[in-house]
Protein backbone atom coordinates (compact mmCIF):
# COMPACT_ATOMS: atom_id res chain seq x y z
CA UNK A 1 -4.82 28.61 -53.06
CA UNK A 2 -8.20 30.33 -52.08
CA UNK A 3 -9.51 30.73 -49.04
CA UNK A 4 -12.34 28.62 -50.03
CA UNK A 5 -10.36 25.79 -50.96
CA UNK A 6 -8.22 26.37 -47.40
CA UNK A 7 -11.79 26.30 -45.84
CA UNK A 8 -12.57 23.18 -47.33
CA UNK A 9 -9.11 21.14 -46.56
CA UNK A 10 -9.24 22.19 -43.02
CA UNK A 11 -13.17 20.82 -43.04
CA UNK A 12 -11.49 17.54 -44.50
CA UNK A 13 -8.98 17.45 -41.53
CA UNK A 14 -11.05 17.54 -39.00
CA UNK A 15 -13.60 15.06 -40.40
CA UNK A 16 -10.60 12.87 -40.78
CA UNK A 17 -9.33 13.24 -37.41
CA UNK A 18 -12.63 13.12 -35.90
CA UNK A 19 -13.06 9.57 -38.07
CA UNK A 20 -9.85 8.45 -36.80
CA UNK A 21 -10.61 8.75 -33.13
CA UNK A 22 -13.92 6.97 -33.70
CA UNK A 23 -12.01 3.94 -34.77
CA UNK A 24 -9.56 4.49 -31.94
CA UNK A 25 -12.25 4.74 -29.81
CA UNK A 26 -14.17 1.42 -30.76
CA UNK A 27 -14.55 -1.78 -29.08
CA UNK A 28 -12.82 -4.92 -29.25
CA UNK A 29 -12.13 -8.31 -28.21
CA UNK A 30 -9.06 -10.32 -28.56
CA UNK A 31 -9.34 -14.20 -29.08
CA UNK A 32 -7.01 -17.15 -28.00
CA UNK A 33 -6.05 -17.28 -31.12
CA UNK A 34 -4.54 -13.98 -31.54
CA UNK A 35 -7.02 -12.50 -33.29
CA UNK A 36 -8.68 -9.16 -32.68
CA UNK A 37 -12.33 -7.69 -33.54
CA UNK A 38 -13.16 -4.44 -33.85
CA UNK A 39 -17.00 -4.18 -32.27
CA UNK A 40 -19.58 -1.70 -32.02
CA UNK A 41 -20.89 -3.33 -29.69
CA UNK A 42 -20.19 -6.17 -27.09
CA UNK A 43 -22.55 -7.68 -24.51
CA UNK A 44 -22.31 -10.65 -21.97
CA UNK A 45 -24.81 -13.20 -21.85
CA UNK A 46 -24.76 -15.07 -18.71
CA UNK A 47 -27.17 -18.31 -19.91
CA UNK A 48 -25.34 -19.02 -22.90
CA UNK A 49 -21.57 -17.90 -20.94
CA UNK A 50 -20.90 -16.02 -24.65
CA UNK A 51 -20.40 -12.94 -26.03
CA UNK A 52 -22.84 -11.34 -28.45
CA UNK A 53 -20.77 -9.08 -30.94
CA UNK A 54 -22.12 -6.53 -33.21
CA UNK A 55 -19.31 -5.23 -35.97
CA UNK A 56 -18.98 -2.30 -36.93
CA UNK A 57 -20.57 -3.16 -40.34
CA UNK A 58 -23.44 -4.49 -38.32
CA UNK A 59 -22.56 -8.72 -38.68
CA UNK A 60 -23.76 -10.17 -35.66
CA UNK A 61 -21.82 -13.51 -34.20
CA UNK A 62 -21.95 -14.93 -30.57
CA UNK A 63 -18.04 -16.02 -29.24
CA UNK A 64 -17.55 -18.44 -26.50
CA UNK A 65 -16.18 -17.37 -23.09
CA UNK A 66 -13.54 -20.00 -24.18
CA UNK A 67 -12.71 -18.27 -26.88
CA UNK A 68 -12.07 -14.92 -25.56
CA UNK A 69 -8.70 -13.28 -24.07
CA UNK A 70 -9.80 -10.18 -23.43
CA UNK A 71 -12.40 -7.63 -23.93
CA UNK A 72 -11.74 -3.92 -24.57
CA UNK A 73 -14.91 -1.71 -24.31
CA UNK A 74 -15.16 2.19 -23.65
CA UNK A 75 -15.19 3.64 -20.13
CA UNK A 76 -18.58 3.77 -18.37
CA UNK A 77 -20.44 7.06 -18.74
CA UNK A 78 -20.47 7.33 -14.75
CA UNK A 79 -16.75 6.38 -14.38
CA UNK A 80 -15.02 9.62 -13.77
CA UNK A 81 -17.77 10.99 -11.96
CA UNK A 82 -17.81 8.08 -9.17
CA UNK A 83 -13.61 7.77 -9.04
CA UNK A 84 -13.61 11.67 -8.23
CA UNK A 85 -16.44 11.19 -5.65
CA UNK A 86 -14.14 8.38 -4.44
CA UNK A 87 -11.33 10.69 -4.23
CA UNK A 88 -13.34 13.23 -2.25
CA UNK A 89 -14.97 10.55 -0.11
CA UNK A 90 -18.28 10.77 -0.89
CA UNK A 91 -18.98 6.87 -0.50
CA UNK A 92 -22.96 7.50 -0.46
CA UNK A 93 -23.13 9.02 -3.47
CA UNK A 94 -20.99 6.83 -4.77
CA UNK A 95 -22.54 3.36 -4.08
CA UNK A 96 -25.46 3.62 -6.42
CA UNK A 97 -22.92 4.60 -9.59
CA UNK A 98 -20.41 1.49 -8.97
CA UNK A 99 -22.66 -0.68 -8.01
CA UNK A 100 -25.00 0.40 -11.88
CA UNK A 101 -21.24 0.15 -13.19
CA UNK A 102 -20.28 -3.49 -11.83
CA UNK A 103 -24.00 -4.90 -13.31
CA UNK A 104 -24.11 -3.59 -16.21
CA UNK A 105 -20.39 -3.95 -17.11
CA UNK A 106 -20.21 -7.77 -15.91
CA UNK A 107 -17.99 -9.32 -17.67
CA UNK A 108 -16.94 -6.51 -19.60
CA UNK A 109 -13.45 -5.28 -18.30
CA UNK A 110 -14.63 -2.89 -16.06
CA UNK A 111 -16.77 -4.67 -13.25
CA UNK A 112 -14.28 -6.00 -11.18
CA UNK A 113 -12.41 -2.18 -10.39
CA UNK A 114 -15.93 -0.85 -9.93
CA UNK A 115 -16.46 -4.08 -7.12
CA UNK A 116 -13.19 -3.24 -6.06
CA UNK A 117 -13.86 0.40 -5.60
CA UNK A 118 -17.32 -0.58 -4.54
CA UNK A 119 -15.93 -2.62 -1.69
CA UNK A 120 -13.74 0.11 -0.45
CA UNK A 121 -16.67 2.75 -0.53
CA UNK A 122 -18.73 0.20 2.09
CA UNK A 123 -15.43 -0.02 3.86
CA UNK A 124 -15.44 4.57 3.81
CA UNK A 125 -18.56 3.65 5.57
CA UNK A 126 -17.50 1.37 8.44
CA UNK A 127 -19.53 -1.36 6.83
CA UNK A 128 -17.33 -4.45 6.06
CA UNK A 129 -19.79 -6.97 5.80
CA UNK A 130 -21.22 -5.32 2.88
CA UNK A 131 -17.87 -4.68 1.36
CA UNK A 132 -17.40 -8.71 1.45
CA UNK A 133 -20.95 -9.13 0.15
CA UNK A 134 -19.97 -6.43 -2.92
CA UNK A 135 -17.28 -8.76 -3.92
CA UNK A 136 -18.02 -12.04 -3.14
CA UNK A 137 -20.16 -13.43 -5.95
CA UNK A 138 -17.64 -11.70 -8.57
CA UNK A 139 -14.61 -13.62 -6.37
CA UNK A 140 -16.53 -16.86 -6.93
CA UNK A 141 -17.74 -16.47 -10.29
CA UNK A 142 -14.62 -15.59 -12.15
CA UNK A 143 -11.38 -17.58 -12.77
CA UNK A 144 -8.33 -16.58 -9.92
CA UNK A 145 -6.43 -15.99 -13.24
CA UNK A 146 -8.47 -13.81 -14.54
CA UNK A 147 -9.19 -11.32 -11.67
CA UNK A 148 -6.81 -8.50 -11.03
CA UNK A 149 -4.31 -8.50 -8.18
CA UNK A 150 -5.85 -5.86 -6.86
CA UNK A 151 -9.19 -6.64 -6.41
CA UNK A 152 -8.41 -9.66 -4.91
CA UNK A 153 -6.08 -8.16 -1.99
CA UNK A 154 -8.83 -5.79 -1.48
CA UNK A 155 -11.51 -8.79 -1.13
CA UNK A 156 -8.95 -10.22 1.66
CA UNK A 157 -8.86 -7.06 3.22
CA UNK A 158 -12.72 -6.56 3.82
CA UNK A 159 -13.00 -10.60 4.88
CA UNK A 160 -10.70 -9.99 7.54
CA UNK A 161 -12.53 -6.97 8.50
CA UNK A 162 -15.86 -8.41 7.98
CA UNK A 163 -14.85 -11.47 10.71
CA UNK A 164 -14.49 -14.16 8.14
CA UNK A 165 -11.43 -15.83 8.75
CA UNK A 166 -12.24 -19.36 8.23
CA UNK A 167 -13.15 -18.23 4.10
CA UNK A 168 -9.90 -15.74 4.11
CA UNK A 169 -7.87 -18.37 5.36
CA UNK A 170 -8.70 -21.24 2.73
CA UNK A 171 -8.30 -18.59 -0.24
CA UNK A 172 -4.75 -17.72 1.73
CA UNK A 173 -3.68 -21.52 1.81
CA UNK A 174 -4.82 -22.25 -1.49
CA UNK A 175 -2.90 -18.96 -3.08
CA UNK A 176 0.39 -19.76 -1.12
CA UNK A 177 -0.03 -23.87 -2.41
CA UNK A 178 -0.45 -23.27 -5.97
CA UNK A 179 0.18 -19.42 -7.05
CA UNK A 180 1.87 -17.90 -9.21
CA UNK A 181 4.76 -16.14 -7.19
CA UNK A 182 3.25 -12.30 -6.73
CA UNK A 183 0.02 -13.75 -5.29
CA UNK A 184 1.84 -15.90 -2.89
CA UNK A 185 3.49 -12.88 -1.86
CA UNK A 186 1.01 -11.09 -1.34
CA UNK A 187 -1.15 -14.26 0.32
CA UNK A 188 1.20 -14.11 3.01
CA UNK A 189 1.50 -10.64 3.73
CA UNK A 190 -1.87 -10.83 4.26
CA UNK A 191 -1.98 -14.16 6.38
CA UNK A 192 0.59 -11.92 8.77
CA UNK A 193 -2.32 -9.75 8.73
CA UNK A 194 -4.83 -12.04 9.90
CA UNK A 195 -2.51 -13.67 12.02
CA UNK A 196 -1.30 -10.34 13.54
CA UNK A 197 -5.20 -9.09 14.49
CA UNK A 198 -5.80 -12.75 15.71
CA UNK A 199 -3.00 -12.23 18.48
CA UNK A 200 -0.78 -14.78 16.97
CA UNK A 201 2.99 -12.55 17.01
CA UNK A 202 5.22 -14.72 16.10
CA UNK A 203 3.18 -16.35 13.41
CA UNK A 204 2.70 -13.41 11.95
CA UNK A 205 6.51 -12.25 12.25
CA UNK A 206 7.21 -15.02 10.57
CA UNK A 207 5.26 -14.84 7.15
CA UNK A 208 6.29 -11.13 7.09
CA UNK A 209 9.78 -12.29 7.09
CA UNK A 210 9.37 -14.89 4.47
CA UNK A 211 7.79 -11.77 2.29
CA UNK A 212 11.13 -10.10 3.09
CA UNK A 213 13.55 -12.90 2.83
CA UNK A 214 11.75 -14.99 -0.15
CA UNK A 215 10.38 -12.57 -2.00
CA UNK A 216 12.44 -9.80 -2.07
CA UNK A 217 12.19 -9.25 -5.88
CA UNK A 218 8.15 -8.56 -5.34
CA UNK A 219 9.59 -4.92 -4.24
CA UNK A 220 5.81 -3.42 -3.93
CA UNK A 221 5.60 -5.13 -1.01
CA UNK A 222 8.93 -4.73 1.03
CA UNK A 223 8.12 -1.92 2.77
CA UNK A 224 4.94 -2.86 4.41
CA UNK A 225 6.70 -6.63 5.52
CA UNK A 226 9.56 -4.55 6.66
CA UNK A 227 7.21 -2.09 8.79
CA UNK A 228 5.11 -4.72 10.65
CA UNK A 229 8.53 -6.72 11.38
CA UNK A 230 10.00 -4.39 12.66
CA UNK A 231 6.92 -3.18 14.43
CA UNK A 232 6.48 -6.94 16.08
CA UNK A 233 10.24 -7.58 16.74
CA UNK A 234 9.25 -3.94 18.84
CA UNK A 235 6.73 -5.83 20.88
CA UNK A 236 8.91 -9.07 21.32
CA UNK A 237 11.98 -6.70 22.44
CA UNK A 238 13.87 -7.96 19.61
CA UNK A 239 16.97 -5.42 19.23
CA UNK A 240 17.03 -6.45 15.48
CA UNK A 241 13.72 -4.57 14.98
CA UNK A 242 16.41 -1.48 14.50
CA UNK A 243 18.23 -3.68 11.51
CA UNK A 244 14.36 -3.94 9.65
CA UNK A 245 14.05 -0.19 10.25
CA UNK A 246 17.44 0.56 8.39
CA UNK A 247 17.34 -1.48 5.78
CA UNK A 248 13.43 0.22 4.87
CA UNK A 249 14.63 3.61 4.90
CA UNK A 250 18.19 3.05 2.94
CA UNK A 251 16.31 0.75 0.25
CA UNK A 252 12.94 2.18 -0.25
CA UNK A 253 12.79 6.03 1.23
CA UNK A 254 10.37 7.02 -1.11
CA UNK A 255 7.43 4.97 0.54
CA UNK A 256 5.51 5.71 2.86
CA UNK A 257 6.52 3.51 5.92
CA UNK A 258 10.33 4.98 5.26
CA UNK A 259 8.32 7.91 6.12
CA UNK A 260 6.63 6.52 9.31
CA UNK A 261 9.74 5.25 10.97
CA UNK A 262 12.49 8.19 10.04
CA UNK A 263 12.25 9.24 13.51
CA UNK A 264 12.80 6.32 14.97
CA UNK A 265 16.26 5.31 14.06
């Protein structure tokens, strides 16, 4: 073979490989049904609560929120740059990127992380109130089911440490009444929480022991219930505060309250 045949076939490779990753790369949107569209392009429009997809032949159709599963769209141009200015605490500069990302990706896959992330830069900044404003309107606009687990623990977070009780507390009742088993979990973790920075001990004892007793399958969040037990049997003078401690550092060591309380057993 010549070398300008060799030239040629490795000119062919990489305009295949460069072809496939534009397909890998496209977007998409799965439907209730199962099926899945490749898109060029996929926007959001709020009046008509559809979503205007653009093939990649160039066929134009508008799908019903109702319709829709899931939506699958590139990473925002901005992403990596605002997560690393996350990382290195640089809230400020970080604001006016998230905040571009959640409006212009509403609806789109990636708008609730950025509120999420959003919400935590205003908390960097010792500004709860706008944390809670950040995430509010995206709380009350989108189905429980559909927004992550994360965001939402990090929207009862900044409520309690924005002052609003009375809203974090009828979200908390109406997670624990009717969730699915992780939120409820979760819910009452963080009703200790509230419960806890109201003054209420015992209250609060008690709905971190339920996490630890009821749920101990939801293993993310054993350590923590364990930790603030123990932490409030302390305060009560409860000897068995010493049994919580054990059982955190012989069961989950590798966290990070195992690592708080090894010196205290």
């Amino acid at each position: 073979m010549n070398s300008g045949m060799i030239v040629k076939m490795a000119v062919l490779s990489v305009l295949v490989a460069g072809a496939a990753m534009t397909v890998a790369a496209q977007d998409s949107i799965l439907l209730t049904n199962g099926r899945k569209l490749a898109a060029r392009s996929i926007q959001w429009r709020e009046g008509e609560k559809a979503y205007r997809v653009e093939t990649p032949e160039g066929a134009i159709s508008t799908i019903p929120k109702a319709q829709v599963q899931r939506v699958d769209v590139k990473k925002p141009a901005d992403w990596d740059k605002a997560t690393a200015m996350m990382a290195a605490k640089q809230y400020a500069a970080a604001i006016p990127l998230l905040d571009g990302i959640a409006t212009s990706y509403r609806m789109l896959g990636w708008d609730g992380e950025a509120r999420r992330l959003l919400a935590n830069a205003y908390l960097g900044m010792k500004e709860p109130k706008k944390a809670a404003d950040a995430l509010e309107s995206y709380m009350e606009s989108m189905p429980k089911a559909e927004i992550p687990v994360e965001v939402t623990q990090t929207y009862w977070n900044v409520l309690l440490q924005a002052g609003r009780g009375a809203m974090l507390k009828k979200d908390l009742d109406e997670v624990i009444a009717s969730g699915p088993r992780p939120m409820v979990a979760a819910a009452m973790m963080m009703r200790g929480n509230m419960n806890r920075e109201g003054g209420q001990k015992e209250p609060a004892l008690l709905d971190y022991l339920r996490v630890v007793i009821l749920f101990e399958n939801i293993r993310e969040l054993q350590p923590e219930a364990l930790f603030k037990a123990a932490e409030i049997l302390d305060e009560l003078r409860d000897p068995r505060a010493d049994e919580l401690r054990k059982k955190l550092v012989q069961e989950y060591k590798d966290s990070e309250y195992a690592a708080k309380v090894s010196g205290k057993i």
